[in-house]
Protein backbone atom coordinates (compact mmCIF):
# COMPACT_ATOMS: atom_id res chain seq x y z
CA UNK A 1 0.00 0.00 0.00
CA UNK A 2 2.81 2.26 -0.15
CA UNK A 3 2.20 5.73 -1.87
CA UNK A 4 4.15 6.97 -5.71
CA UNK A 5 3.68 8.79 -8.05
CA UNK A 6 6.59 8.68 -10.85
CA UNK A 7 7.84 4.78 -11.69
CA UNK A 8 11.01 5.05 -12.72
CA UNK A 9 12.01 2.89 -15.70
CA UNK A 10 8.14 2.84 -16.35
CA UNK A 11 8.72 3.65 -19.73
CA UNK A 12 6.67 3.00 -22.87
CA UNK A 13 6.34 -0.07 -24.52
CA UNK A 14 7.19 -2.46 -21.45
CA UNK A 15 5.08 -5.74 -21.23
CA UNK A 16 3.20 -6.08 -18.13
CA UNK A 17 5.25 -8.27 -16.56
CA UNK A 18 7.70 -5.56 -17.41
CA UNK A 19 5.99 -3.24 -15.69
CA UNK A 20 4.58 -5.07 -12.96
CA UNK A 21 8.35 -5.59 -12.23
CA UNK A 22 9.52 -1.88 -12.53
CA UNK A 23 6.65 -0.90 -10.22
CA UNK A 24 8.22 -3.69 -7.26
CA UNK A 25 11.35 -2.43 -7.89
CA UNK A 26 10.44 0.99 -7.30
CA UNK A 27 9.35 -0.32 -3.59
CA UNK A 28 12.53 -2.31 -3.28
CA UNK A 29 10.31 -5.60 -2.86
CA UNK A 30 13.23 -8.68 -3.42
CA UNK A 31 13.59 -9.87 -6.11
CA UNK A 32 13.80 -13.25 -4.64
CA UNK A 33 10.13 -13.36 -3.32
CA UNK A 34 8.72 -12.28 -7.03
CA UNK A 35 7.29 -14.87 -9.81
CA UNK A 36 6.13 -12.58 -12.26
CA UNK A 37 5.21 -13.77 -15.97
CA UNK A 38 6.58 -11.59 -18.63
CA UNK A 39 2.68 -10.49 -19.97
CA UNK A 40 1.14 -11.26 -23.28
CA UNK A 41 0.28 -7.00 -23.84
CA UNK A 42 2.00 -3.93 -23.91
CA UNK A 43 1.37 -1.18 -21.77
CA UNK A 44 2.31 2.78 -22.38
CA UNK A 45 4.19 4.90 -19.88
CA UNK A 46 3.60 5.45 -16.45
CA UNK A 47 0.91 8.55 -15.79
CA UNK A 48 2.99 9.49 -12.49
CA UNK A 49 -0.06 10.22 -10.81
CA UNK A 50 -0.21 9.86 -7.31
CA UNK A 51 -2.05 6.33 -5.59
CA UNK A 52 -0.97 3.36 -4.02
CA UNK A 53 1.83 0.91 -5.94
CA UNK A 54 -1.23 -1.93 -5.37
CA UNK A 55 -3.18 0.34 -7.48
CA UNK A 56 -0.61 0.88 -10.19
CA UNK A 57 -0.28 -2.75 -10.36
CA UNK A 58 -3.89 -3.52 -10.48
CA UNK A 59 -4.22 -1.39 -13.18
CA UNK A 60 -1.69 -3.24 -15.35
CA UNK A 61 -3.66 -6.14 -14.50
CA UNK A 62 -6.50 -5.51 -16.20
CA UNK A 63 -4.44 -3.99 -18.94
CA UNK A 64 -3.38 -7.73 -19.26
CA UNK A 65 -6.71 -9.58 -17.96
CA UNK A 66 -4.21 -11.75 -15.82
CA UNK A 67 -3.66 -12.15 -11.99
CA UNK A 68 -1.62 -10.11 -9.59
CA UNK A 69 -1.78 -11.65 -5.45
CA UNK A 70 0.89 -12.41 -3.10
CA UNK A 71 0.93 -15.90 -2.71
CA UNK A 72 0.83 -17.29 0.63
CA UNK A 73 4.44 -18.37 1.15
CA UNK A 74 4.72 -14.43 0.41
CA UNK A 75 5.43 -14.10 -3.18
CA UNK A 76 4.29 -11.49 -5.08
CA UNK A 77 3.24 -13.30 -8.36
CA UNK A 78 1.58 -11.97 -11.52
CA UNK A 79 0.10 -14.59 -14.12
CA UNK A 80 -0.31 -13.45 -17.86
CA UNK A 81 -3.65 -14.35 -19.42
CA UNK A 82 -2.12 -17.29 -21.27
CA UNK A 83 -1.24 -19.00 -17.92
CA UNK A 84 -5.00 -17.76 -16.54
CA UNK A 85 -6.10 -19.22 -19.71
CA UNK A 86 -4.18 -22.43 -19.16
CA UNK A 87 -5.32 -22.96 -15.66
CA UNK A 88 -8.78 -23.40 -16.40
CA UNK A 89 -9.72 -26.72 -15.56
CA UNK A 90 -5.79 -27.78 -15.59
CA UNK A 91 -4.26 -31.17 -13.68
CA UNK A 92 -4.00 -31.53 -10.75
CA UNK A 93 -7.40 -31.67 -10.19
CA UNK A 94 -8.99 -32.21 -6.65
CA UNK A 95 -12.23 -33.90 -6.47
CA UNK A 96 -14.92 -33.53 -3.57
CA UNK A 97 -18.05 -35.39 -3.47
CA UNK A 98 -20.92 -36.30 -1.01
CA UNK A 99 -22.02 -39.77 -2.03
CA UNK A 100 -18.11 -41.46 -1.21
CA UNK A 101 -16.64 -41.18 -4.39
CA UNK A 102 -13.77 -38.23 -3.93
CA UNK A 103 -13.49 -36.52 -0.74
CA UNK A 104 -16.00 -36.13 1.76
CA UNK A 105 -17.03 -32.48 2.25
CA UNK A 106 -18.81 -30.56 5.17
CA UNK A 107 -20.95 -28.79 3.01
CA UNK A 108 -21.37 -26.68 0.34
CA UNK A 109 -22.74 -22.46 -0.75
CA UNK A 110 -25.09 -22.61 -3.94
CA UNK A 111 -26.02 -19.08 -5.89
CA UNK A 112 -28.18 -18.73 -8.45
CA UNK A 113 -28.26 -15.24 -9.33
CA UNK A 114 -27.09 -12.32 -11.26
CA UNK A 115 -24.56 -10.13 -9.21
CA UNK A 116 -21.67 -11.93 -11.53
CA UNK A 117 -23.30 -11.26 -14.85
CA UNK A 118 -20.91 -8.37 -17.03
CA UNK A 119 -23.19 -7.43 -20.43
CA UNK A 120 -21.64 -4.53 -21.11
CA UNK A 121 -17.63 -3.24 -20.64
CA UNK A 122 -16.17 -0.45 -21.53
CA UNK A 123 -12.74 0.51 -21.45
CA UNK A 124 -10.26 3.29 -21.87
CA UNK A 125 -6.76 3.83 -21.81
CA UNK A 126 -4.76 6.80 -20.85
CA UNK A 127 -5.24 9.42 -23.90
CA UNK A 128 -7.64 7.00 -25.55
CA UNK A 129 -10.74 6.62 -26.76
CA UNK A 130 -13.73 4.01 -24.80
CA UNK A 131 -13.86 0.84 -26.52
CA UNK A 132 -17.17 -1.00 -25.65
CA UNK A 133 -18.93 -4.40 -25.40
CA UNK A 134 -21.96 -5.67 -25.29
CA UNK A 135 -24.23 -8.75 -25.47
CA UNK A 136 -28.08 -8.40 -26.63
CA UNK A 137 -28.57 -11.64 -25.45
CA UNK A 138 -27.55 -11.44 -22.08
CA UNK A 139 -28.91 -7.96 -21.38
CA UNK A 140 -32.29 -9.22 -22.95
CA UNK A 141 -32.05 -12.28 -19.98
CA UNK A 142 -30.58 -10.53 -17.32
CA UNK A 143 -30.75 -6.54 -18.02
CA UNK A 144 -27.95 -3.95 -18.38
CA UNK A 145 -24.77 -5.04 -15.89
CA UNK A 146 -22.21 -2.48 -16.44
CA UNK A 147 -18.68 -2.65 -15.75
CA UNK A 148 -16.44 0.83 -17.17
CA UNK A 149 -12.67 1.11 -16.59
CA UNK A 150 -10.86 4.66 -17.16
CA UNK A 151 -7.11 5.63 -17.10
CA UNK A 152 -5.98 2.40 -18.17
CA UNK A 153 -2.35 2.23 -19.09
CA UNK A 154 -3.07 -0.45 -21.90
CA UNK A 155 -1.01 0.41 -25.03
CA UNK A 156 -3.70 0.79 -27.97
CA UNK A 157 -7.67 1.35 -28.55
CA UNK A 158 -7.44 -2.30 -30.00
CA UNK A 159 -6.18 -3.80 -26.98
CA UNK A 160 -8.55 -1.93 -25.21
CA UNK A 161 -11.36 -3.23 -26.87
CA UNK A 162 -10.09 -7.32 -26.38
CA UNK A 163 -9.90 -6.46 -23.13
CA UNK A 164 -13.75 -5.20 -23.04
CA UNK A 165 -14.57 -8.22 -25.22
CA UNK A 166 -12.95 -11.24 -23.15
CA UNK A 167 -14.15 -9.51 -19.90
CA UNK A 168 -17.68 -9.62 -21.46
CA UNK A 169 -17.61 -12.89 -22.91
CA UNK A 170 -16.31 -14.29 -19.87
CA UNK A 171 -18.90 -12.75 -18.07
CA UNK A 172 -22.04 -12.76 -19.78
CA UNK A 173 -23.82 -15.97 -18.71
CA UNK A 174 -24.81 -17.21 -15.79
CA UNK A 175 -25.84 -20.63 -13.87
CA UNK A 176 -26.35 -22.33 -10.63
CA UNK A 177 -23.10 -21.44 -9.04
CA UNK A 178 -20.65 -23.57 -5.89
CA UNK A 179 -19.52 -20.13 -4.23
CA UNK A 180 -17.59 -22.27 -1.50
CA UNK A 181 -16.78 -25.32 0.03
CA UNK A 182 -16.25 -26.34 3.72
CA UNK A 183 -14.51 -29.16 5.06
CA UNK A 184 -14.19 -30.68 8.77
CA UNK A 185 -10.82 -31.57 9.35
CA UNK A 186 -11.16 -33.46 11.82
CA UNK A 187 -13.38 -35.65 10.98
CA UNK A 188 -11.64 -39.54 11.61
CA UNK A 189 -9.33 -40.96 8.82
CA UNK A 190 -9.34 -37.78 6.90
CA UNK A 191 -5.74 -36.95 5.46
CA UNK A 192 -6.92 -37.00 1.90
CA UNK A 193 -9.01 -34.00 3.31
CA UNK A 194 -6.02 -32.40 5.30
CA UNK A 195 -4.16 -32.45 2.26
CA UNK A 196 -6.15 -30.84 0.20
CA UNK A 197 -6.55 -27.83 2.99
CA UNK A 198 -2.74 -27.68 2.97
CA UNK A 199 -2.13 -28.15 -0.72
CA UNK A 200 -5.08 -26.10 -2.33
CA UNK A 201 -4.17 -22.41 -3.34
CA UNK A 202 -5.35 -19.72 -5.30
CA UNK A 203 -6.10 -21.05 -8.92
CA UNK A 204 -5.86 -24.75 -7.95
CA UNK A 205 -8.80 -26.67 -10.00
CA UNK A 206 -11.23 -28.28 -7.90
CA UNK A 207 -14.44 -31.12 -9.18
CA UNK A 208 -17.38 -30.63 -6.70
CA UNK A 209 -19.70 -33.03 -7.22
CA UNK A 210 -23.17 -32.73 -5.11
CA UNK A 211 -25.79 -35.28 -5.05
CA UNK A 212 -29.34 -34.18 -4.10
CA UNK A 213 -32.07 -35.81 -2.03
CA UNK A 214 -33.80 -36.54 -5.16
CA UNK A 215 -30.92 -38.01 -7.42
CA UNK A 216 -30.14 -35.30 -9.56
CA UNK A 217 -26.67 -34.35 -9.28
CA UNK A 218 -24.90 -30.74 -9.88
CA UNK A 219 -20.86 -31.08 -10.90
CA UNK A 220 -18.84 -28.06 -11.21
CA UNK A 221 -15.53 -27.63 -12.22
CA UNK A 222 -13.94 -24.67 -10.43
CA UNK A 223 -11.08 -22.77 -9.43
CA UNK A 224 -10.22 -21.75 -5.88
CA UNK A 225 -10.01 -18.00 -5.27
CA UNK A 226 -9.70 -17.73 -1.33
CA UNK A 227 -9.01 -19.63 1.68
CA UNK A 228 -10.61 -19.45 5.44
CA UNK A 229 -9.50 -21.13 8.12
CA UNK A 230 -11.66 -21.47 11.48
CA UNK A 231 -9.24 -23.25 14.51
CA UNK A 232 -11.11 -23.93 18.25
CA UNK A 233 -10.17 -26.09 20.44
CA UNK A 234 -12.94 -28.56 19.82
CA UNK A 235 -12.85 -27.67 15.43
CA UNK A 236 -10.32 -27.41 13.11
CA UNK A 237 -12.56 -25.99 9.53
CA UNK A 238 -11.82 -24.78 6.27
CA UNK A 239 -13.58 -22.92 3.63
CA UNK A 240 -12.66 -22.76 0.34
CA UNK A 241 -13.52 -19.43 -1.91
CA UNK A 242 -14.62 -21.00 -5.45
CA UNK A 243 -15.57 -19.42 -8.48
CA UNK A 244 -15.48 -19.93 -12.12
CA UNK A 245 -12.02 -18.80 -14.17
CA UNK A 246 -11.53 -15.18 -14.37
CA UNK A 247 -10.58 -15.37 -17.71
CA UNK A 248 -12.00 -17.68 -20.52
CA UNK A 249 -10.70 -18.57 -23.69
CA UNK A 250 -10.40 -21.32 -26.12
CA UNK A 251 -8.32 -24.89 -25.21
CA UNK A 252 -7.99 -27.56 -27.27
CA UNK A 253 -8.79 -30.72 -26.54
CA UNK A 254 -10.82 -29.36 -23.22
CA UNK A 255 -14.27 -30.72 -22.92
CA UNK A 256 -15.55 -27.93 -20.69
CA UNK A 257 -13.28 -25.02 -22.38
CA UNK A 258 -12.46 -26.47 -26.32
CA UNK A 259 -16.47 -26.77 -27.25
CA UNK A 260 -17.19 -25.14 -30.60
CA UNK A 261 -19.59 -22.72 -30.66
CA UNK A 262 -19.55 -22.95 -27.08
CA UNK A 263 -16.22 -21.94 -25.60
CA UNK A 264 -14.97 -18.22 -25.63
CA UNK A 265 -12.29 -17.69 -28.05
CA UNK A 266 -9.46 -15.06 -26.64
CA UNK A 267 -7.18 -13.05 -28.19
C-alpha cells in the first residue's frame, strides 16, 4: 500500500510483466520473493499520478486480464492471461463429493443469481478513446450489468477493446453457481481432506460433485479463489472461496473449455 507517483524505468512499450516488475522495484520488494510472468500485452508509460503501488499494479492487471496476489508463502506473483487461460480446468485436479466417491465435504454455498453477470464493458486507456462491449442476449435475460474502466495504461484502442470483449464474454452468462466449500478436518481418517486444505491455493482446480435428495446431481468444475481457516479447540474448519475462471478462452482438446460454438475464443 505504499504511496508513488513517478515509476522510474516505467517507460513506454514495457510488457506487463515488465511493468509489474519496474513498479516492485520501485518499492525495493526482493527480487527473490517475485514470480512474475513476462505479460502477453503492452502497456504505455507510467501517468505518475499519485495512488498506491497496489493500485498501479492492479491497473496493469487488467491492462493484461491476468492475476496479480501475493501468494501465501509471500510471493508477489503476476500470471499473464495465457497461464490464466491455461489454468482453467488444468491437472491436478482435486475432487470432492458427497455420495463417497472423492473426498468427503462438510458442506457446500449454492447461488443462483445475477450479481456476476458483465453485459456490457467499456474501457479506456490513458489518452484514448472508450472501446465498448456488449451482449443483446444477455442484457435481454438478465438486463444492463455495467462494468467501465478509465485511465488504463493499456497500449492501444485495439487492446482496449479485447480487453472489453474477453471480460464480457467471460462474463455474460450465468448458472447455478458452488460459491464455496467447507470441510471438517477433523473428521476420523481424513488426510486425503487435510491435504487438500494444505495443498489447495489460489487457482488450484477443484471437481465438486453434489448429489441431491432426489438423485439429480450438480458437478462443477472450479477454481479456488480464497481460503478461510476457522481453529477452536474442539474444530479445526476450512472454507474454500470457489468461483469460475476469471478469464475464458479457447483450449484444445478441453471438454468444458475447447467446445465449438460454445467456448470463448481469446485473443
Amino acid at each position: 500500500m505504499s504511496s508513488i507517483s513517478t515509476i522510474t524505468g516505467g517507460t513506454a512499450g514495457q510488457t506487463t510483466g515488465q511493468r509489474i516488475n519496474t513498479i516492485l522495484d520501485n518499492l525495493s520488494f526482493p527480487t527473490s520473493l517475485r514470480n512474475i510472468d513476462t505479460g502477453d500485452n503492452l502497456v504505455q508509460a507510467d501517468p505518475g499520478t499519485q495512488r498506491t503501488a497496489l493500485n498501479a499494479m492492479k491497473n496493469v492487471e487488467y491492462a493484461e486480464q491476468g492475476a496479480f496476489f501475493i501468494e501465501s508463502n509471500g510471493y508477489a506473483t503476476f500470471k499473464s492471461r495465457t497461464n490464466v487461460t491455461k489454468t482453467n480446468g488444468a491437472a491436478p485436479i482435486t475432487y470432492f463429493s458427497n455420495d463417497g466417491t472423492a473426498i468427503v465435504y462438510a458442506g457446500v454455498t449454492f447461488a443462483h443469481d445475477d450479481k456476476l453477470v458483465v453485459n456490457q464493458v467499456s474501457t479506456t486507456n490513458i489518452g484514448g478513446t472508450a472501446q465498448t462491449y456488449s451482449d443483446a442476449a444477455s442484457i435481454a435475460k438478465y438486463f444492463p450489468h455495467t462494468v467501465q474502466q478509465t485511465n488504463v495504461v493499456g497500449y492501444s484502442d485495439a487492446d482496449a477493446l479485447n480487453v472489453s470483449r474477453i471480460y464480457g464474454a467471460t462474463r455474460k452468462d450465468t448458472t447455478i453457481r458452488i460459491d464455496q466449500i467447507s470441510l471438517d478436518l477433523t473428521t476420523p481418517n481424513y488426510s486425503a481432506g487435510v491435504l487438500a486444505a494444505l495443498t489447495l491455493d489460489y487457482f488450484s482446480t477443484v471437481n465438486i460433485k453434489n448429489v441431491q435428495s432426489n438423485g439429480s446431481t450438480i458437478v462443477k468444475t472450479l477454481q479456488v479463489m480464497g481460503s478461510n481457516y476457522k481453529i477452536t479447540p474442539n474444530t479445526f474448519d476450512i472454507s474454500f472461496t470457489t468461483s469460475e475462471p476469471i478469464v475464458d478462452g479457447f483450449i484444445l482438446d478441453s471438454t468444458l473449455y475447447g467446445v465449438l460454438d460454445t467456448s470463448t475464443l481469446g485473443w
